[in-house]
C-alpha atoms as a PDB file:
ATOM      1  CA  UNK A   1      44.627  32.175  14.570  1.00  0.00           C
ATOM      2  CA  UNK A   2      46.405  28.851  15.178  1.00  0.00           C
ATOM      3  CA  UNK A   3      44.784  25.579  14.024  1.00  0.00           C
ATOM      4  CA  UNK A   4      45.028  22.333  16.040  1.00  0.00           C
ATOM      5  CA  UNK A   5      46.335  19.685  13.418  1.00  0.00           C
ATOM      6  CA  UNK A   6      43.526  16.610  12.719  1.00  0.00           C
ATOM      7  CA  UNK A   7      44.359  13.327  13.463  1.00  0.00           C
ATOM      8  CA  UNK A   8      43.471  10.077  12.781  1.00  0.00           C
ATOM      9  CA  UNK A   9      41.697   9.228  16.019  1.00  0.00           C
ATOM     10  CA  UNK A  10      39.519  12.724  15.030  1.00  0.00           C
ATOM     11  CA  UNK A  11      37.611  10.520  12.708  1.00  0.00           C
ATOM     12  CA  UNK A  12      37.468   7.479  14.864  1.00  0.00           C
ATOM     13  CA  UNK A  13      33.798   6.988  16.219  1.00  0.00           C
ATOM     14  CA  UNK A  14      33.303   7.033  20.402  1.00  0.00           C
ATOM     15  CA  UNK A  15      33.264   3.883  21.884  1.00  0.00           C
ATOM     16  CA  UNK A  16      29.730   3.833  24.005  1.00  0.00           C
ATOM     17  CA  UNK A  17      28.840   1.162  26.294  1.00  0.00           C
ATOM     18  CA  UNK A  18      25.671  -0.687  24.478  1.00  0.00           C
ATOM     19  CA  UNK A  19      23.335   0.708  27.381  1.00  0.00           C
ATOM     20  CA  UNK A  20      24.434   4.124  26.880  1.00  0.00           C
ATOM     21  CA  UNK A  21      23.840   3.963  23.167  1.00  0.00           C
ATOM     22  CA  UNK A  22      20.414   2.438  23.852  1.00  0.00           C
ATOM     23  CA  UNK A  23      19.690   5.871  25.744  1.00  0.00           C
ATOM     24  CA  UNK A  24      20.411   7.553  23.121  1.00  0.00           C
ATOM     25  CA  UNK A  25      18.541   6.013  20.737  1.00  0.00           C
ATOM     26  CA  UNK A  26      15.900   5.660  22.513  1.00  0.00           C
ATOM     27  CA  UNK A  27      12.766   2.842  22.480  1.00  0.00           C
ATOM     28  CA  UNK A  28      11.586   2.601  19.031  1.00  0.00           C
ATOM     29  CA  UNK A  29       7.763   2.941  18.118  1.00  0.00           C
ATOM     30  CA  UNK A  30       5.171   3.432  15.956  1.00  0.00           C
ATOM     31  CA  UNK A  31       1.550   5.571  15.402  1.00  0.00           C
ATOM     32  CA  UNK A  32      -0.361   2.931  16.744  1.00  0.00           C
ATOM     33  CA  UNK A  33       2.241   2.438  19.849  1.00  0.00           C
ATOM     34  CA  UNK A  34       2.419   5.833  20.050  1.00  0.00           C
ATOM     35  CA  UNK A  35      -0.771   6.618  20.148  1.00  0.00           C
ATOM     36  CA  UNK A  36      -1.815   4.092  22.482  1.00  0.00           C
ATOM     37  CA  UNK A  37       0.396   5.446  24.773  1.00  0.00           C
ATOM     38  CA  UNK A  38      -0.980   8.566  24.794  1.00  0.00           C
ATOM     39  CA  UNK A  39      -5.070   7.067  25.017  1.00  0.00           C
ATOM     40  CA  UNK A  40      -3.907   5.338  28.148  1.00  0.00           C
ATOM     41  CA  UNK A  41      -2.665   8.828  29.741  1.00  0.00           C
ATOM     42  CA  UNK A  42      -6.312   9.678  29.053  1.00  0.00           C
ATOM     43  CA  UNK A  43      -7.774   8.427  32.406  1.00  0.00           C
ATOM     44  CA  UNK A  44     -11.328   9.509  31.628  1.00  0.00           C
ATOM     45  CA  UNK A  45     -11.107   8.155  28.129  1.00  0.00           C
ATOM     46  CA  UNK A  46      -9.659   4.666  29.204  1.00  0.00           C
ATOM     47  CA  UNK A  47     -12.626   4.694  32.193  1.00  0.00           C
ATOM     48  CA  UNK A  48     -14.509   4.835  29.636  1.00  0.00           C
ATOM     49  CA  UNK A  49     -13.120   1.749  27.430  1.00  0.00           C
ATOM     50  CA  UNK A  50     -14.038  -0.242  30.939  1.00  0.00           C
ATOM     51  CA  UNK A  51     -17.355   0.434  31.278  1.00  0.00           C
ATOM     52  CA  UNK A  52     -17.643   0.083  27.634  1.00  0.00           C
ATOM     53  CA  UNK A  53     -16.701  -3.820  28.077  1.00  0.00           C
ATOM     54  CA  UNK A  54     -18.468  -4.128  31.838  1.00  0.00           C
ATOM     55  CA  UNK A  55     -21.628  -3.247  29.594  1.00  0.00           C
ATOM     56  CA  UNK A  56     -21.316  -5.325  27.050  1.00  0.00           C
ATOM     57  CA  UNK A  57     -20.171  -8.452  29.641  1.00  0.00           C
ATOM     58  CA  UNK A  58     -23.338  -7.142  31.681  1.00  0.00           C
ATOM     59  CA  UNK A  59     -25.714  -7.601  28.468  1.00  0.00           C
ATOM     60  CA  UNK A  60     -24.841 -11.237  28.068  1.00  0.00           C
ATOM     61  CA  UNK A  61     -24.788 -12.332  31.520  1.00  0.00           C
ATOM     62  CA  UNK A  62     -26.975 -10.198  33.240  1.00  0.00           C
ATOM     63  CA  UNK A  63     -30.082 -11.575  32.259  1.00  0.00           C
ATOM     64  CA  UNK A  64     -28.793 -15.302  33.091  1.00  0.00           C
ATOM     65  CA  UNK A  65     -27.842 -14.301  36.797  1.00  0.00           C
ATOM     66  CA  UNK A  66     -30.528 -12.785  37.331  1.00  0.00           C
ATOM     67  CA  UNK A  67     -32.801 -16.020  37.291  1.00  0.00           C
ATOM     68  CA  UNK A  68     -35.421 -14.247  35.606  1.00  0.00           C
ATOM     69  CA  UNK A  69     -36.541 -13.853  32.138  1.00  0.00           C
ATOM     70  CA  UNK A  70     -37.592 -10.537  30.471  1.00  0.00           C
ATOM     71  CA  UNK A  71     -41.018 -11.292  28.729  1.00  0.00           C
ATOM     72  CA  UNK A  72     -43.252 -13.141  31.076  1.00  0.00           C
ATOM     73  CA  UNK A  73     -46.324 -11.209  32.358  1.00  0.00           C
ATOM     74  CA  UNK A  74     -46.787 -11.946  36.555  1.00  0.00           C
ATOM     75  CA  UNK A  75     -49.517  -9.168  37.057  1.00  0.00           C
ATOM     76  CA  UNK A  76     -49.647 -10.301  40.733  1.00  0.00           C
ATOM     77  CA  UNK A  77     -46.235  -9.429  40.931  1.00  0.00           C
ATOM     78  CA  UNK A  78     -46.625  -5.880  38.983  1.00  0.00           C
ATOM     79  CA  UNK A  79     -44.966  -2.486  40.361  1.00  0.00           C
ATOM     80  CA  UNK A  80     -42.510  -4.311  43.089  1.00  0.00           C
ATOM     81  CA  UNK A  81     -40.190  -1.672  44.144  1.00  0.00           C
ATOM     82  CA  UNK A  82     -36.519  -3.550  44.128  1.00  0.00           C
ATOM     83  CA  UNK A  83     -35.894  -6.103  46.182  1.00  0.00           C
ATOM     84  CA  UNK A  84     -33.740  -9.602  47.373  1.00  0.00           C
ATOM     85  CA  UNK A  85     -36.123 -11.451  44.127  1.00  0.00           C
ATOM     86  CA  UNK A  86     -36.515  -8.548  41.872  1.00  0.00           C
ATOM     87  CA  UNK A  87     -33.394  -6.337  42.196  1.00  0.00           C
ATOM     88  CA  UNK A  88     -34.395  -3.441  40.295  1.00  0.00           C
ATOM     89  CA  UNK A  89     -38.111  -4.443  40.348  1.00  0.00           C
ATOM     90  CA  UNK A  90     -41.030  -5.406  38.778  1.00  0.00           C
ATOM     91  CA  UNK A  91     -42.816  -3.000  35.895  1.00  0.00           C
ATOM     92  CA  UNK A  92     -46.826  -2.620  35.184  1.00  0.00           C
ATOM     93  CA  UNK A  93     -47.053  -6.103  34.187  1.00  0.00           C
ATOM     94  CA  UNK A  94     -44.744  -7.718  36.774  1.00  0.00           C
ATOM     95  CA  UNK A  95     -41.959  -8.688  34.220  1.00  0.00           C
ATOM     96  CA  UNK A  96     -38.756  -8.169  35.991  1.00  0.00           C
ATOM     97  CA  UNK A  97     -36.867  -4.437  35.361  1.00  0.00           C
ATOM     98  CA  UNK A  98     -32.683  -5.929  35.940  1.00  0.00           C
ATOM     99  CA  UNK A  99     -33.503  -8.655  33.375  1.00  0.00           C
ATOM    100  CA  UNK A 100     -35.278  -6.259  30.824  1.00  0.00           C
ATOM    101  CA  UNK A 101     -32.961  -4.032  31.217  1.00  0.00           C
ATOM    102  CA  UNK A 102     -29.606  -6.213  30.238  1.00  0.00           C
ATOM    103  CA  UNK A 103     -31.635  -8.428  27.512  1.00  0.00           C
ATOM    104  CA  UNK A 104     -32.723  -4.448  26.371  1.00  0.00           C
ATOM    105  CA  UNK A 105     -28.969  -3.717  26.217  1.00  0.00           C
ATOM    106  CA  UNK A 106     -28.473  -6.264  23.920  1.00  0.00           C
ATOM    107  CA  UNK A 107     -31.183  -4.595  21.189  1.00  0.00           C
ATOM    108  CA  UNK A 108     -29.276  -1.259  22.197  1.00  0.00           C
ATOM    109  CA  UNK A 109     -26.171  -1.928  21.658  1.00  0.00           C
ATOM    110  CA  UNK A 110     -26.706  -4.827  18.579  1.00  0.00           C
ATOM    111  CA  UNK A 111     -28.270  -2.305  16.812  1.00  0.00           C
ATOM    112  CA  UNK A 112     -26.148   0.391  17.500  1.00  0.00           C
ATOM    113  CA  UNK A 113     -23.238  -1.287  16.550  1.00  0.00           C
ATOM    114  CA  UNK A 114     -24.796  -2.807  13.530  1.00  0.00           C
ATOM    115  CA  UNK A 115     -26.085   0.602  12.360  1.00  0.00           C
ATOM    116  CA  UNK A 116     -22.654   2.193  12.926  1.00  0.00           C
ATOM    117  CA  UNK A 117     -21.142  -0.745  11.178  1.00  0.00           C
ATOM    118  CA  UNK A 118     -22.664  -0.141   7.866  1.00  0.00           C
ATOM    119  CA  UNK A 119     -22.157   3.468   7.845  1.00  0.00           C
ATOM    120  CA  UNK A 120     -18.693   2.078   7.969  1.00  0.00           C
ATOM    121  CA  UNK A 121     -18.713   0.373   4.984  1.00  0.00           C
ATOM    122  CA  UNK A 122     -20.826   2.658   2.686  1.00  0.00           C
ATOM    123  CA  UNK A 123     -19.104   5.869   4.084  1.00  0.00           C
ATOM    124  CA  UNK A 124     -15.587   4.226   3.580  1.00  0.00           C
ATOM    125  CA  UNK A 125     -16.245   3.039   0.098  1.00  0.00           C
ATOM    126  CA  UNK A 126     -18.611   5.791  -0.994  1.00  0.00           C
ATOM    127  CA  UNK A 127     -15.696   8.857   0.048  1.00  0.00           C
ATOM    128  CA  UNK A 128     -12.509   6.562  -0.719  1.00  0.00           C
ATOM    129  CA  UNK A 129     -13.801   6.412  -4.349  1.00  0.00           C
ATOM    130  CA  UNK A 130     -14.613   9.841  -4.673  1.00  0.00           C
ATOM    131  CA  UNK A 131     -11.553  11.302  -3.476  1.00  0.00           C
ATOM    132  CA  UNK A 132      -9.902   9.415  -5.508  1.00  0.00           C
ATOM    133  CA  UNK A 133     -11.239   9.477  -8.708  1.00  0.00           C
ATOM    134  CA  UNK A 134     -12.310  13.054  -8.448  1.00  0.00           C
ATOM    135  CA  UNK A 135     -13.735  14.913 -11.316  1.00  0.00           C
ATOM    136  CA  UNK A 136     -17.326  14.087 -12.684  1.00  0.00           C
ATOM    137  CA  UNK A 137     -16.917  10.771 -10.417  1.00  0.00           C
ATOM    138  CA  UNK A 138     -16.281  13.230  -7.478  1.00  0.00           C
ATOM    139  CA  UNK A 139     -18.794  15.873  -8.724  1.00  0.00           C
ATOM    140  CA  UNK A 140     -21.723  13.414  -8.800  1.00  0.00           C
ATOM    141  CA  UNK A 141     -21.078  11.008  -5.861  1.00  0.00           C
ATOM    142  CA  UNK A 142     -20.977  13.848  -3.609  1.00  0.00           C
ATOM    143  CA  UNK A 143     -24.317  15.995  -5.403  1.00  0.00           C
ATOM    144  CA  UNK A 144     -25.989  12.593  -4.185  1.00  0.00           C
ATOM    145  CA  UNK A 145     -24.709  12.797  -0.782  1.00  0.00           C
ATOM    146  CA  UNK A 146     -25.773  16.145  -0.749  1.00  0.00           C
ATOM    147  CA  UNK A 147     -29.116  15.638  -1.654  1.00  0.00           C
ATOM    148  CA  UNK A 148     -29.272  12.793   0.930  1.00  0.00           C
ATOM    149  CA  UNK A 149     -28.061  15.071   3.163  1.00  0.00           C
ATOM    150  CA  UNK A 150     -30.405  17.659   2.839  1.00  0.00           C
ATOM    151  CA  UNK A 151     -33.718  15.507   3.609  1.00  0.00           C
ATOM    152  CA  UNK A 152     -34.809  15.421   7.510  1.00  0.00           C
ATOM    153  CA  UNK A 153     -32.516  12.225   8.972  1.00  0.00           C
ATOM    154  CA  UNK A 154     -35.666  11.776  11.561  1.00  0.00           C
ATOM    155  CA  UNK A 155     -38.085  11.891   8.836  1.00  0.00           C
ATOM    156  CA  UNK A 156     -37.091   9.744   6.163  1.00  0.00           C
ATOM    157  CA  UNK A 157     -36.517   6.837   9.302  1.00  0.00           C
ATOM    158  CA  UNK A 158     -39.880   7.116  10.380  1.00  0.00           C
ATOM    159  CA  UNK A 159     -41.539   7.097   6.895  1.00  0.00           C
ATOM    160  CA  UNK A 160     -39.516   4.345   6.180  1.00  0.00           C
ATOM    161  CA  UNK A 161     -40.450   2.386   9.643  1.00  0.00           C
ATOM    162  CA  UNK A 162     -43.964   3.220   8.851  1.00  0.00           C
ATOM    163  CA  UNK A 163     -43.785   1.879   5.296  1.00  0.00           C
ATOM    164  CA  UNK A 164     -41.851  -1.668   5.577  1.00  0.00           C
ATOM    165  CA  UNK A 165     -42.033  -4.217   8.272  1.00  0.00           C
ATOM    166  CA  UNK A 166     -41.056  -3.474  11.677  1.00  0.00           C
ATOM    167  CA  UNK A 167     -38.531  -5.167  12.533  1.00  0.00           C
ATOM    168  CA  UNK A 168     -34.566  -4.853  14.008  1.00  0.00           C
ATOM    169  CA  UNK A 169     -33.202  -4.571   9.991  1.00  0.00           C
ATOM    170  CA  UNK A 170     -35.724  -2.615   8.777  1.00  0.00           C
ATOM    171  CA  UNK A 171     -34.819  -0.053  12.224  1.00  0.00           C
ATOM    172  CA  UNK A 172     -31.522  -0.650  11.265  1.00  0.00           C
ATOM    173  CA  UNK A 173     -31.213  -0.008   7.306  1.00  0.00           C
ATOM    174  CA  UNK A 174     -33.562   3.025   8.180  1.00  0.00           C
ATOM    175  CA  UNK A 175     -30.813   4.603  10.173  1.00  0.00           C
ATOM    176  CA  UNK A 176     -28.338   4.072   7.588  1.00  0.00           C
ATOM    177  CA  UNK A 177     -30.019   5.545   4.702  1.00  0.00           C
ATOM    178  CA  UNK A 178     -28.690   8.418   5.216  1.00  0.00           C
ATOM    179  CA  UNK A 179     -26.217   8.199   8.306  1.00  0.00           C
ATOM    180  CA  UNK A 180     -23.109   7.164   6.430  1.00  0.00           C
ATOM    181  CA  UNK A 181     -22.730  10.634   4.692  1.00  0.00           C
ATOM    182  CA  UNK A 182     -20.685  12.184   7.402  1.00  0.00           C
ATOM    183  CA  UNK A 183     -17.978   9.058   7.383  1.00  0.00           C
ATOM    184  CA  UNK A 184     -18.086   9.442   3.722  1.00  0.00           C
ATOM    185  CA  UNK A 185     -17.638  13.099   3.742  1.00  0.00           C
ATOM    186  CA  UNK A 186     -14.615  12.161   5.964  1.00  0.00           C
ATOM    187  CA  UNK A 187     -12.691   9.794   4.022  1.00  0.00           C
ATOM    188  CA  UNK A 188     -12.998  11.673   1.149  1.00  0.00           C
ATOM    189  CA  UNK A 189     -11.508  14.696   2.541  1.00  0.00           C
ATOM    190  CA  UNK A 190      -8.427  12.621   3.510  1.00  0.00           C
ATOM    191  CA  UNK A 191      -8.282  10.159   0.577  1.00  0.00           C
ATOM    192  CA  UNK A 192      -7.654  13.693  -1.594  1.00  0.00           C
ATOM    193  CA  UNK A 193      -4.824  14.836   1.031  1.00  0.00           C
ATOM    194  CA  UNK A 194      -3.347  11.415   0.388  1.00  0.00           C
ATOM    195  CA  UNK A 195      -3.476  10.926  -3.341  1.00  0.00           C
ATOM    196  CA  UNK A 196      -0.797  13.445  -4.365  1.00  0.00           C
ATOM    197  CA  UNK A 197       1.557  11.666  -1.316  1.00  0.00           C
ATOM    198  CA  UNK A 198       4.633  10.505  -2.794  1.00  0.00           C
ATOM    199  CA  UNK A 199       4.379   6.803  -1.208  1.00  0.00           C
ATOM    200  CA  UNK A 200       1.398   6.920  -3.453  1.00  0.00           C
ATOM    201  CA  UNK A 201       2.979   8.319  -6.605  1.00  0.00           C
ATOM    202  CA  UNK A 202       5.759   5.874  -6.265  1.00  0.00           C
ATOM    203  CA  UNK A 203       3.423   2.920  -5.155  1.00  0.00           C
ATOM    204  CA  UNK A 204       1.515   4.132  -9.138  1.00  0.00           C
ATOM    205  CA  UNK A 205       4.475   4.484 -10.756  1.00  0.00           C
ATOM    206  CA  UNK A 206       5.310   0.398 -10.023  1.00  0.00           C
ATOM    207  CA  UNK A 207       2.380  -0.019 -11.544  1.00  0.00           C
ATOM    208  CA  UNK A 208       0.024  -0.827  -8.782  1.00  0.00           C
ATOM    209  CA  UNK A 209      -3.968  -0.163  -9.801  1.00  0.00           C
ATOM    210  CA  UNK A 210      -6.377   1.722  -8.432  1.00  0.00           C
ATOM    211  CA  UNK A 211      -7.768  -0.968  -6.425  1.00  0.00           C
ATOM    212  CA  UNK A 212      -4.627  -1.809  -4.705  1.00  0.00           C
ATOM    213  CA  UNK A 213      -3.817   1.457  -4.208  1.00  0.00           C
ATOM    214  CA  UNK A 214      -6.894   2.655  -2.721  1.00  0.00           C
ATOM    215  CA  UNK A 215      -7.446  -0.920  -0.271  1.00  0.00           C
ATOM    216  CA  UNK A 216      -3.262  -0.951   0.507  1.00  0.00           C
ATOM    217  CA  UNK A 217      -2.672   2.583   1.050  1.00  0.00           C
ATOM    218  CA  UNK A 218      -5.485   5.290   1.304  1.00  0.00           C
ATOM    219  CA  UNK A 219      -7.609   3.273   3.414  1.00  0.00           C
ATOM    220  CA  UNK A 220      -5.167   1.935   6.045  1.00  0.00           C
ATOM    221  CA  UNK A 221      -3.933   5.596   6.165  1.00  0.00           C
ATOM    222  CA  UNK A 222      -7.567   6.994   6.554  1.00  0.00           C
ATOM    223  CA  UNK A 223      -7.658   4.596  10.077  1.00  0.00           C
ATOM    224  CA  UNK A 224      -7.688   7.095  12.755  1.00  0.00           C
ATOM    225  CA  UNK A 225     -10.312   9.620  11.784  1.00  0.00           C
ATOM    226  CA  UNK A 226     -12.613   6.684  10.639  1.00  0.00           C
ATOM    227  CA  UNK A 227     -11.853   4.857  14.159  1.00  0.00           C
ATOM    228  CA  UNK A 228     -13.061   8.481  15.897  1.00  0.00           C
ATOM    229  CA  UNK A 229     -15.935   8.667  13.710  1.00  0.00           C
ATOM    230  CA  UNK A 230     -17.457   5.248  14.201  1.00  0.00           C
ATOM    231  CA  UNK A 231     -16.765   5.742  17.975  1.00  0.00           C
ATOM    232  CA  UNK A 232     -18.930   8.550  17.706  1.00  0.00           C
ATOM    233  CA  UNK A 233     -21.568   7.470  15.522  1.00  0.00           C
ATOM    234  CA  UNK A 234     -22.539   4.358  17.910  1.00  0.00           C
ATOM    235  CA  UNK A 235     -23.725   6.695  20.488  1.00  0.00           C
ATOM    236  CA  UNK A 236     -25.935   8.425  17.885  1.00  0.00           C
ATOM    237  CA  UNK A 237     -27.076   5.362  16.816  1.00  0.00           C
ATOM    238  CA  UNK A 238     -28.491   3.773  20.399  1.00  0.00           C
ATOM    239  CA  UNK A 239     -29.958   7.033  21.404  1.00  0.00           C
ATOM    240  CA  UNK A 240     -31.903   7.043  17.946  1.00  0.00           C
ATOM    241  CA  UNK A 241     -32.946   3.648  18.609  1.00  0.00           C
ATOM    242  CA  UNK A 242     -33.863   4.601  22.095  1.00  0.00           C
ATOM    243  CA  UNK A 243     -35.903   7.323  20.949  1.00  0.00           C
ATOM    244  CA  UNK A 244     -37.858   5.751  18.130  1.00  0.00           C
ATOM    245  CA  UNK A 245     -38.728   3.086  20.228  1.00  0.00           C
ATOM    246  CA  UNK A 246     -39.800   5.505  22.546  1.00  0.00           C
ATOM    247  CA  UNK A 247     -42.540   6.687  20.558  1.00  0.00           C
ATOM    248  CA  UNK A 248     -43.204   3.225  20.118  1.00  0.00           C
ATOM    249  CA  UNK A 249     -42.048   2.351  16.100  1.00  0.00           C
ATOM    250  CA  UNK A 250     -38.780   1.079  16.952  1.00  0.00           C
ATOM    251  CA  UNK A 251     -38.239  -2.151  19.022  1.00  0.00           C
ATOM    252  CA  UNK A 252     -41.520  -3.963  19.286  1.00  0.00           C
ATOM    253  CA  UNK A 253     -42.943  -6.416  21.636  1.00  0.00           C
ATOM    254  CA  UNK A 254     -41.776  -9.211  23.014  1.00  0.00           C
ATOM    255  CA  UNK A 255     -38.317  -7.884  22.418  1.00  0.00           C
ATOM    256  CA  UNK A 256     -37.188  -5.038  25.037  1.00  0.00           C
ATOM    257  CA  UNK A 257     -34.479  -2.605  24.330  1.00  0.00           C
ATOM    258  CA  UNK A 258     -33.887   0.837  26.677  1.00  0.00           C
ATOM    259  CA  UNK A 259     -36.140   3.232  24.684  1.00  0.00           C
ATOM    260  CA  UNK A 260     -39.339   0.410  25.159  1.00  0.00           C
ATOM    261  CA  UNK A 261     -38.550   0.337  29.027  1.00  0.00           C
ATOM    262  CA  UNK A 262     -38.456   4.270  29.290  1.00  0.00           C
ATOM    263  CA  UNK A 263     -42.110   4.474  26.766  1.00  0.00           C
ATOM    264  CA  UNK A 264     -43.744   1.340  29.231  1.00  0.00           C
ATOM    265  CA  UNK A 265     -42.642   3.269  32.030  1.00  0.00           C
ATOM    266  CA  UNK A 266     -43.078   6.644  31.244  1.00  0.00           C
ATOM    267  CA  UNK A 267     -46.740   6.841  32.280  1.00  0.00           C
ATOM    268  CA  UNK A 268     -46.391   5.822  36.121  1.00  0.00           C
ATOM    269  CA  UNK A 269     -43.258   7.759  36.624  1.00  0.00           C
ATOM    270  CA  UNK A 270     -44.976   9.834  39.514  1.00  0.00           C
ATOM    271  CA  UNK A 271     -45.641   6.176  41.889  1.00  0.00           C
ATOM    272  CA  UNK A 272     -43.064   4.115  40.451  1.00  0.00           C
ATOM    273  CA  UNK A 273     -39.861   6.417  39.576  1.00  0.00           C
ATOM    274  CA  UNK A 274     -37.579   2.824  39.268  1.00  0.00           C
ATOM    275  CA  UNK A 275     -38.759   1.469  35.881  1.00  0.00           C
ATOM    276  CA  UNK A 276     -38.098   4.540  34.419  1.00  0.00           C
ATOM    277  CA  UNK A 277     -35.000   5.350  36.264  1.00  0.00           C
ATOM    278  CA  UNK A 278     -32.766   2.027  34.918  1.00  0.00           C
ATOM    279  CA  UNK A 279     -33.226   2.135  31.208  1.00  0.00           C
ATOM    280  CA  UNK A 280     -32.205   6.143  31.014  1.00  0.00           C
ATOM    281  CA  UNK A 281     -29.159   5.655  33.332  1.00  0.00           C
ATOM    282  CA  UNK A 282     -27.944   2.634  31.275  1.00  0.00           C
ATOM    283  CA  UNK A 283     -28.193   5.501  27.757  1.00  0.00           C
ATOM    284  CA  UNK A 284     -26.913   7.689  29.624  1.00  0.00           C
ATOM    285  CA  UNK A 285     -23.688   6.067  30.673  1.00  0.00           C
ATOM    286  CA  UNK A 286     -23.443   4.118  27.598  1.00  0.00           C
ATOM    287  CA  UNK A 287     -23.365   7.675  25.370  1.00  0.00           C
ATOM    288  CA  UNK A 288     -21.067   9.299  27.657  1.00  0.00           C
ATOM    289  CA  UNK A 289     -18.747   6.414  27.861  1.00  0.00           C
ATOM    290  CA  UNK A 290     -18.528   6.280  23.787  1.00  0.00           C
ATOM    291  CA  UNK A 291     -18.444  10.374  23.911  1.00  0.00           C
ATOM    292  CA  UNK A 292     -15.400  10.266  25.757  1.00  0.00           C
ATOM    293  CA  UNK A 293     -13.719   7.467  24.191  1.00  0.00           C
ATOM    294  CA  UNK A 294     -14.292   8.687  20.501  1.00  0.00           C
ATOM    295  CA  UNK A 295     -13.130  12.419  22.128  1.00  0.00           C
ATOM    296  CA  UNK A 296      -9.684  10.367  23.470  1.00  0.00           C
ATOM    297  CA  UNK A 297      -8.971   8.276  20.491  1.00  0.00           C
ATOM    298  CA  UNK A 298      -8.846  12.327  18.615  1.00  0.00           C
ATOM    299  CA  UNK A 299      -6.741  13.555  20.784  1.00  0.00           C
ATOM    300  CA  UNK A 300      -4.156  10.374  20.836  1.00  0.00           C
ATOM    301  CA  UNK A 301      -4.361   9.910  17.277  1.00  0.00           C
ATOM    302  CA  UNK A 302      -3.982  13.782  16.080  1.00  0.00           C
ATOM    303  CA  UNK A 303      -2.097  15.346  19.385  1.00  0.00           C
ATOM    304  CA  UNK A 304      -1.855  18.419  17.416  1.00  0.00           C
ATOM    305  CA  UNK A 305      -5.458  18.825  16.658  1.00  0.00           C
ATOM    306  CA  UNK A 306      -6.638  20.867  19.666  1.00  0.00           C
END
């Protein structure tokens, strides 16, 4: 066989114009970017972002435009169907349904968020320290999860309303006793992926402390399941809300949220289909809409999942 003889301009690198070599390389990004990128491909998940924001822009002004307020009783006025003055109507004691309903969404929503908010932080903490201590700290912060766990959700929230106060906290630290466990269980799961990571050993072996370690590196690499679980528990939240107040020891009176419209108006649904109709649309969409956005942010932030 012959062989060609090497020469010096072998070795020599190719000269590339700088667009060409751009090309190649190619746009550089990150997760985040990346998985941005793919949320936006998500049409139903980014519809769902936008009505997200139209109902929360709808909650603060919508009770303003409407030139109306949400707690005065006009019994002269009660069980208008909608019209030019009362655009979604009037309920049993003539306060108007479009500004009860957006003044409701901001108990919905406040407390939703609020409730999902501290699961958050318990969850977060609670499974981060867990999973990272293991062992008996492990072994016994998770046997009181588990015991948690085990007791009826609906049940200890209702003894609890029944017991204390009534009052938006009191709903709200109800719904948290025991709502954080699944975020917890979460975190915990990856925090103990994460710990035997080499960016971790090496981060330990510069002597960074537990503290740092768990706050500057487990955490912030814990972001997108916790991001997908809080989307998800807000949902759970408002339609808790919505049905305790329902059965009337949620939400009291004079404030209005979507489950106190759809109890006041449950009992002249036959004539007057309207006050009902609002408030259940409204939980509807706003469950769906946080459904499908938690659903996206999985699938752009683990591609590979499904």
């Amino acid at each position: 066989m012959e062989h060609r003889q090497l020469k010096k301009i072998d070795f020599e690198p190719l000269q590339l114009k700088q667009s060409e070599a751009e090309k190649i390389v190619g746009e550089s990004t990150s997760y985040w970017k990346d998985a941005w990128r793919r949320f936006r491909k998500n049409k139903l998940a980014f519809l769902g972002i936008v009505i997200i924001l139209l109902l929360g822009i709808m909650a603060i002004i919508g009770g303003p435009i409407s030139g109306q307020n949400y707690y005065e009783n006009r019994l002269l006025e009660a069980n208008q169907p909608p019209s030019a003055e009362h655009w979604f109507g009037t309920d049993n004691l003539g306060r108007d349904v479009f500004a009860r309903t957006w003044y409701g969404a901001q108990i919905s929503l406040f407390i939703g968020l609020m409730a999902a908010l501290i699961d958050l932080v318990i969850g977060v903490i609670w499974g981060a320290v867990a999973g990272f201590f293991g062992g008996k700290v492990d072994e016994i912060l998770m046997r009181i999860a588990d015991v948690l766990y085990g007791v009826p959700y609906l049940l200890v929230v209702i003894l609890l309303l029944v017991v204390l106060p009534q009052n938006l906290w009191t709903l709200i630290i109800a719904m948290t006793i025991t709502g954080w466990i699944n975020m917890a269980r979460i975190v915990r799961g990856q925090v103990i992926q994460l710990r035997s990571e080499e960016f971790v050993m090496a981060s330990r072996s510069l002597g960074a402390s537990n503290g740092r370690l768990l706050v500057r590196h487990l955490i912030p690499n814990t972001l997108g399941p916790i991001l997908v679980t809080l989307t998800l528990t807000i949902p759970s939240a408002i339609f808790t809300e919505s049905f305790l107040s329902f059965l009337g020891i949620g939400v009291q009176a004079p404030l209005a949220s979507w489950g106190t419209m759809s109890s006041d108006a449950l009992p002249a649904l036959q004539y007057y289909p309207n006050q009902l109709f609002f408030p259940a649309v409204f939980i509807c969409i706003t469950m769906l809409a946080f459904n499908v956005v938690g659903d996206g942010m999985r699938d752009a932030l683990d591609p590979n999942e499904r």
